[in-house]
C-alpha atoms as a PDB file:
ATOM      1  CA  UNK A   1      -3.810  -7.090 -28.914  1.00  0.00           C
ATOM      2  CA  UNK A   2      -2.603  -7.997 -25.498  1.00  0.00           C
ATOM      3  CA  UNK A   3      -2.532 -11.072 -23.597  1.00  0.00           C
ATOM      4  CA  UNK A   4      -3.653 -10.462 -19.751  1.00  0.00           C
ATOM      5  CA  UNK A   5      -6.378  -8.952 -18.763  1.00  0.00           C
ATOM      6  CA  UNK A   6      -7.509  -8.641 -14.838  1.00  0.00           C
ATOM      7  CA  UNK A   7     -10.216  -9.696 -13.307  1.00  0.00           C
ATOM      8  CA  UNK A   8     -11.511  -9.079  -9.908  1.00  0.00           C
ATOM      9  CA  UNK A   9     -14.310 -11.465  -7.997  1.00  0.00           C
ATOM     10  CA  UNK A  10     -16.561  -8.844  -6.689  1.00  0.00           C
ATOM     11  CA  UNK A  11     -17.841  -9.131  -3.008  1.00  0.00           C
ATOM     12  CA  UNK A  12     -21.368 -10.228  -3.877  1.00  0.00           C
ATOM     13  CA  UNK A  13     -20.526 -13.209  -5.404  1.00  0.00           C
ATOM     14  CA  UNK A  14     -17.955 -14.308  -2.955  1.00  0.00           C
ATOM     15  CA  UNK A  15     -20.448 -13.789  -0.521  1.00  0.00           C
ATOM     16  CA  UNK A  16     -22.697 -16.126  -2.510  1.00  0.00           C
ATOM     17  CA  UNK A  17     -20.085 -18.542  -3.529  1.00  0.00           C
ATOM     18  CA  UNK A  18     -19.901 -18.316  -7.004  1.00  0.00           C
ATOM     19  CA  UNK A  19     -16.203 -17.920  -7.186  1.00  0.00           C
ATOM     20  CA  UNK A  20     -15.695 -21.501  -7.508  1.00  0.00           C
ATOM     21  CA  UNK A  21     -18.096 -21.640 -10.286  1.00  0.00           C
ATOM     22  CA  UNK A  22     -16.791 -18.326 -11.957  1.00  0.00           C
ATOM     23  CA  UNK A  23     -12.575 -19.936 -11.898  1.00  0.00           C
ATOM     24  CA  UNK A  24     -14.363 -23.012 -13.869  1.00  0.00           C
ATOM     25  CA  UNK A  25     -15.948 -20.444 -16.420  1.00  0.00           C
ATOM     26  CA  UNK A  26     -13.066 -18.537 -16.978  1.00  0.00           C
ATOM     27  CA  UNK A  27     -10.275 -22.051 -17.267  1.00  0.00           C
ATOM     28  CA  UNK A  28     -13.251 -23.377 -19.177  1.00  0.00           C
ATOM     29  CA  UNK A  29     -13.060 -20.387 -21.601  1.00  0.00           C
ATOM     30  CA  UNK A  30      -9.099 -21.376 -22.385  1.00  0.00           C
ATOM     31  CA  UNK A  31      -7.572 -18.535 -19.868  1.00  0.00           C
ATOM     32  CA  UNK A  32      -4.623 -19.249 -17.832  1.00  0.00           C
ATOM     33  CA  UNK A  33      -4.839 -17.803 -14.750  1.00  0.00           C
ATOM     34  CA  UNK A  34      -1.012 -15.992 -14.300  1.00  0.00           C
ATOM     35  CA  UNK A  35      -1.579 -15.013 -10.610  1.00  0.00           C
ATOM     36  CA  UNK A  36      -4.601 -15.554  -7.839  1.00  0.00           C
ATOM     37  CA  UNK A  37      -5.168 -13.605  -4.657  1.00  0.00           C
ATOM     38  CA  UNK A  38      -7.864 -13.255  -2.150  1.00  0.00           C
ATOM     39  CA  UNK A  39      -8.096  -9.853  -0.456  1.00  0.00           C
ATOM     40  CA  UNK A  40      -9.776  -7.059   1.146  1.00  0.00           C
ATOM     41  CA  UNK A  41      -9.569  -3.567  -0.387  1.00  0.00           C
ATOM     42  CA  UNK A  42      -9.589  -0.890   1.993  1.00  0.00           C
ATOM     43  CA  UNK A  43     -12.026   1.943   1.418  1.00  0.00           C
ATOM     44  CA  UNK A  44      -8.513   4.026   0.051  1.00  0.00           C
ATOM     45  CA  UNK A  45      -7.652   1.272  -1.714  1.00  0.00           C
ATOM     46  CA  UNK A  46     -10.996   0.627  -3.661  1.00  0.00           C
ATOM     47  CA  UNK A  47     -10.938   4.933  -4.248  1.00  0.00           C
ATOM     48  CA  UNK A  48      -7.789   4.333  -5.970  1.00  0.00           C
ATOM     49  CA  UNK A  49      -8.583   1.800  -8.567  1.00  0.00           C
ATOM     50  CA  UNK A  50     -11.852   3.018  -9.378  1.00  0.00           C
ATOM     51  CA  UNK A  51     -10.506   6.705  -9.396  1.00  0.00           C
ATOM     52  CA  UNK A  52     -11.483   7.226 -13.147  1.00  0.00           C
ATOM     53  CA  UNK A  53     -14.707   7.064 -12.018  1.00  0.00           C
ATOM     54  CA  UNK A  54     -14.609   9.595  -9.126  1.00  0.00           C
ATOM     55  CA  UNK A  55     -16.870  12.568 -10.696  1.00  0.00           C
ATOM     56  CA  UNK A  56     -19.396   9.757 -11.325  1.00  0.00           C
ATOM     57  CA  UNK A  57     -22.690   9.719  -8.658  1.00  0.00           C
ATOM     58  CA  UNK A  58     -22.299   6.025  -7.857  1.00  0.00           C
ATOM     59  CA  UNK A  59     -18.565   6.812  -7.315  1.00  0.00           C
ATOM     60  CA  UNK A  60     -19.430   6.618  -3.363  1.00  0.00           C
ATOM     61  CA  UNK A  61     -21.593   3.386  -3.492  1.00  0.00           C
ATOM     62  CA  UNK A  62     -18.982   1.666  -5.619  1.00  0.00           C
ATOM     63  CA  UNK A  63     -15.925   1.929  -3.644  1.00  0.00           C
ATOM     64  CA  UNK A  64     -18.224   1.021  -0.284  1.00  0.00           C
ATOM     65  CA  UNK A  65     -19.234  -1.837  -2.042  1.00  0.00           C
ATOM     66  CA  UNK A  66     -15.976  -3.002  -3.439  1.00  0.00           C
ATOM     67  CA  UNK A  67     -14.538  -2.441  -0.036  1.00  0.00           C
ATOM     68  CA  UNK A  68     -17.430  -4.535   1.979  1.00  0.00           C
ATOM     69  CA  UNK A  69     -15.825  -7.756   2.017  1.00  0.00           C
ATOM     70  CA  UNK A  70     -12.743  -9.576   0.120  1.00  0.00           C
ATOM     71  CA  UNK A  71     -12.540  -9.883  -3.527  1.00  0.00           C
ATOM     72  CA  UNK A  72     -10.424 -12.400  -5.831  1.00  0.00           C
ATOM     73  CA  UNK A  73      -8.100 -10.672  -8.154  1.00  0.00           C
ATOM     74  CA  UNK A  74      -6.478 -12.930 -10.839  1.00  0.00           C
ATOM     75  CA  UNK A  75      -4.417 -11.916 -13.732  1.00  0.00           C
ATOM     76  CA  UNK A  76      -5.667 -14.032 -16.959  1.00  0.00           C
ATOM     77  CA  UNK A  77      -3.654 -14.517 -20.138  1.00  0.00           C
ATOM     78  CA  UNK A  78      -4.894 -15.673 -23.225  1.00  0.00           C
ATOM     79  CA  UNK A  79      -4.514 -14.500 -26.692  1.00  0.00           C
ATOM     80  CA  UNK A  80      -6.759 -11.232 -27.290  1.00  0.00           C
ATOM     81  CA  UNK A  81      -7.282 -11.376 -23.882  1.00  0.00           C
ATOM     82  CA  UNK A  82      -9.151  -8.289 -22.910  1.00  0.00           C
ATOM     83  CA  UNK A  83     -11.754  -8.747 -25.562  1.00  0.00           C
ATOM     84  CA  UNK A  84     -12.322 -12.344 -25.602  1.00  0.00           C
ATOM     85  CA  UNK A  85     -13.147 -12.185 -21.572  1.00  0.00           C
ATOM     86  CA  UNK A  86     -15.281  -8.867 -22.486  1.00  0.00           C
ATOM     87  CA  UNK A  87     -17.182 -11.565 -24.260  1.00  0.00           C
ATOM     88  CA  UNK A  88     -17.103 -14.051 -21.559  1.00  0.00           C
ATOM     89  CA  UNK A  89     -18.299 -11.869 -18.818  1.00  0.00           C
ATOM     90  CA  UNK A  90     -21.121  -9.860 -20.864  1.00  0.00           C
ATOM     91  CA  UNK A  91     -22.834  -6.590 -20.612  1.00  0.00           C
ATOM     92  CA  UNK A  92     -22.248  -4.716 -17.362  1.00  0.00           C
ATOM     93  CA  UNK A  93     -26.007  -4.596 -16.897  1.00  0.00           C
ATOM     94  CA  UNK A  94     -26.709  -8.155 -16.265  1.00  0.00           C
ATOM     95  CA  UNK A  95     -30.124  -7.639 -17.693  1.00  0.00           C
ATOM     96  CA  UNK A  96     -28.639  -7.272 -21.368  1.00  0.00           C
ATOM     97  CA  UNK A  97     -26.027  -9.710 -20.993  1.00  0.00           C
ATOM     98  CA  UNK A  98     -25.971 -12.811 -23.039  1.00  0.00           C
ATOM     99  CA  UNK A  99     -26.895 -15.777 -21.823  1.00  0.00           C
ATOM    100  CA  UNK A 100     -24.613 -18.123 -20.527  1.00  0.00           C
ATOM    101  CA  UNK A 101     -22.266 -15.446 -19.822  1.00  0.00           C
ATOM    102  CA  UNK A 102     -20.972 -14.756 -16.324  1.00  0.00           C
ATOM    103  CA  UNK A 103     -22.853 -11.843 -15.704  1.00  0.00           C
ATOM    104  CA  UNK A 104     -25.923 -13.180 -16.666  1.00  0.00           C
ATOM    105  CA  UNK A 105     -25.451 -16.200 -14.828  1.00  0.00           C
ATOM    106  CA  UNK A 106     -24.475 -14.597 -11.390  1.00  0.00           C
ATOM    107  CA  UNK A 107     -24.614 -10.853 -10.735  1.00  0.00           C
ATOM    108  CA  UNK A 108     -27.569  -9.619  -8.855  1.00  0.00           C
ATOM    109  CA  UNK A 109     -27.553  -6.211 -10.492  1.00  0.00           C
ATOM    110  CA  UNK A 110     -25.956  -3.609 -12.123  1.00  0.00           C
ATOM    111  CA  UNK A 111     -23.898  -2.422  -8.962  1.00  0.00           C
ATOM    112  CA  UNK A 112     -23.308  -5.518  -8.139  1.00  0.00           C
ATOM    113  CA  UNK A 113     -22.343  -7.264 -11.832  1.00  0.00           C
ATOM    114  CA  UNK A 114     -20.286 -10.175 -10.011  1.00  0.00           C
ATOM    115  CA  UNK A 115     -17.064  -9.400 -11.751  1.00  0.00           C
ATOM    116  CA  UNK A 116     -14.671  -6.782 -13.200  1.00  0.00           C
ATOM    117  CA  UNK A 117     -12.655  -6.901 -16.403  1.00  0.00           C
ATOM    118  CA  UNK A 118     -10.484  -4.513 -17.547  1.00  0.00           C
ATOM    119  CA  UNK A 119     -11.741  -2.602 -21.071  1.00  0.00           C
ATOM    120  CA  UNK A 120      -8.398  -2.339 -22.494  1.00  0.00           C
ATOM    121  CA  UNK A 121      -4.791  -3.334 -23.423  1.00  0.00           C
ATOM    122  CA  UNK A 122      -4.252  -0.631 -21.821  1.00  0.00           C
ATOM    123  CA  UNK A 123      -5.959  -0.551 -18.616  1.00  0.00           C
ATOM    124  CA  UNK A 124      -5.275  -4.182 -18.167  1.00  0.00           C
ATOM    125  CA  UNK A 125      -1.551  -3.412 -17.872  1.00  0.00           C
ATOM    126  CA  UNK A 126      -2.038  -0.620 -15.431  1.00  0.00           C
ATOM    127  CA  UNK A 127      -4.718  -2.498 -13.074  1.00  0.00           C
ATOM    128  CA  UNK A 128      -2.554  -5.941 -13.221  1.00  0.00           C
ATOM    129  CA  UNK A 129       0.108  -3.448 -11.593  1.00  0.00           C
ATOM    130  CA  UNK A 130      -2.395  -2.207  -8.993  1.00  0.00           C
ATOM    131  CA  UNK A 131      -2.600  -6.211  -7.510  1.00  0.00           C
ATOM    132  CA  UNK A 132       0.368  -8.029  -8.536  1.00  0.00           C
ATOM    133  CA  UNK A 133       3.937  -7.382  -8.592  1.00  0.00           C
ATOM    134  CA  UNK A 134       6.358  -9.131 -11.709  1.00  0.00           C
ATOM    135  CA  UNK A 135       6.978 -11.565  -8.465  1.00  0.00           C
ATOM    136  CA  UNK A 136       3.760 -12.675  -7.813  1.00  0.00           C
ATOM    137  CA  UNK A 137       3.264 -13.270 -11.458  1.00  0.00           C
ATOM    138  CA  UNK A 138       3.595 -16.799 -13.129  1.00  0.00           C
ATOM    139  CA  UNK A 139       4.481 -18.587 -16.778  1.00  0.00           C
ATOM    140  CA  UNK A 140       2.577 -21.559 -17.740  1.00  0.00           C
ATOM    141  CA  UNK A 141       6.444 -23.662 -16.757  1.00  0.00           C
ATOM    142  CA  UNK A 142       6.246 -21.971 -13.631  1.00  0.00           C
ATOM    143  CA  UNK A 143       8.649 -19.257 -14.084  1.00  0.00           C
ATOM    144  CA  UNK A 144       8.233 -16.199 -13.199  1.00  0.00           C
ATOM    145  CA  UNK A 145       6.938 -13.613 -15.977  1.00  0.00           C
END
């Protein structure tokens, strides 16, 4: 089991201002945020990461969306990382998300599910990559990772 996992605010609720409120969730939940950065993905740029998904029909829709206005991108590290903030964030479709998760508590739908979380050890590593260099990266003592 790894111990970082991305997550990404998703342009819905920064444009409701829930980031805030999702940062507290997340530190609340025992994550240590390794890295932080507010952005805006170009439409290329939002193609790129969501690429595995690019035979897909909402493949379109998706990377508009993503690219609408800026996201938050944060590397998190905790132990079993990827599947503890699974948990944390809930079912994609916020209606069958638990409650009190993050999901249920502040997506509007299943497009726009408020945040994303990588699925594996795997995919964590290789999405981390996509946003943050080893520079940009931190230690809990400030080093760099």
């Amino acid at each position: 089991m790894g111990n970082i996992t991305l997550t990404m605010i998703k342009p819905t609720a920064i444009k409701k201002n829930y980031a805030g409120n999702i940062i507290e969730k997340i530190t609340d939940a025992g994550f240590r945020i390794q890295a932080i950065k507010m952005m805006r993905l170009s439409k290329a740029e939002a193609e790129k990461f969501y690429e595995v998904h690019k035979e897909r029909p909402f493949y379109g829709e998706l990377t508009d969306f993503m690219s609408s206005v800026p996201i938050i991108a944060a590397v998190l590290e905790k132990k079993n990382a990827v599947e503890d903030y699974r948990k944390l964030i809930g079912a994609t479709n916020p209606e069958n998300a638990e409650e009190g998760t993050i999901r249920k508590l502040y997506a509007t739908n299943i497009q726009e599910n408020a945040v994303h979380g990588s699925d594996s050890d795997e995919n964590a590593e290789i999405e981390v990559s996509f946003f943050f260099s080893k520079k940009e990266r931190f230690n809990a003592d400030g080093s760099l990772i």
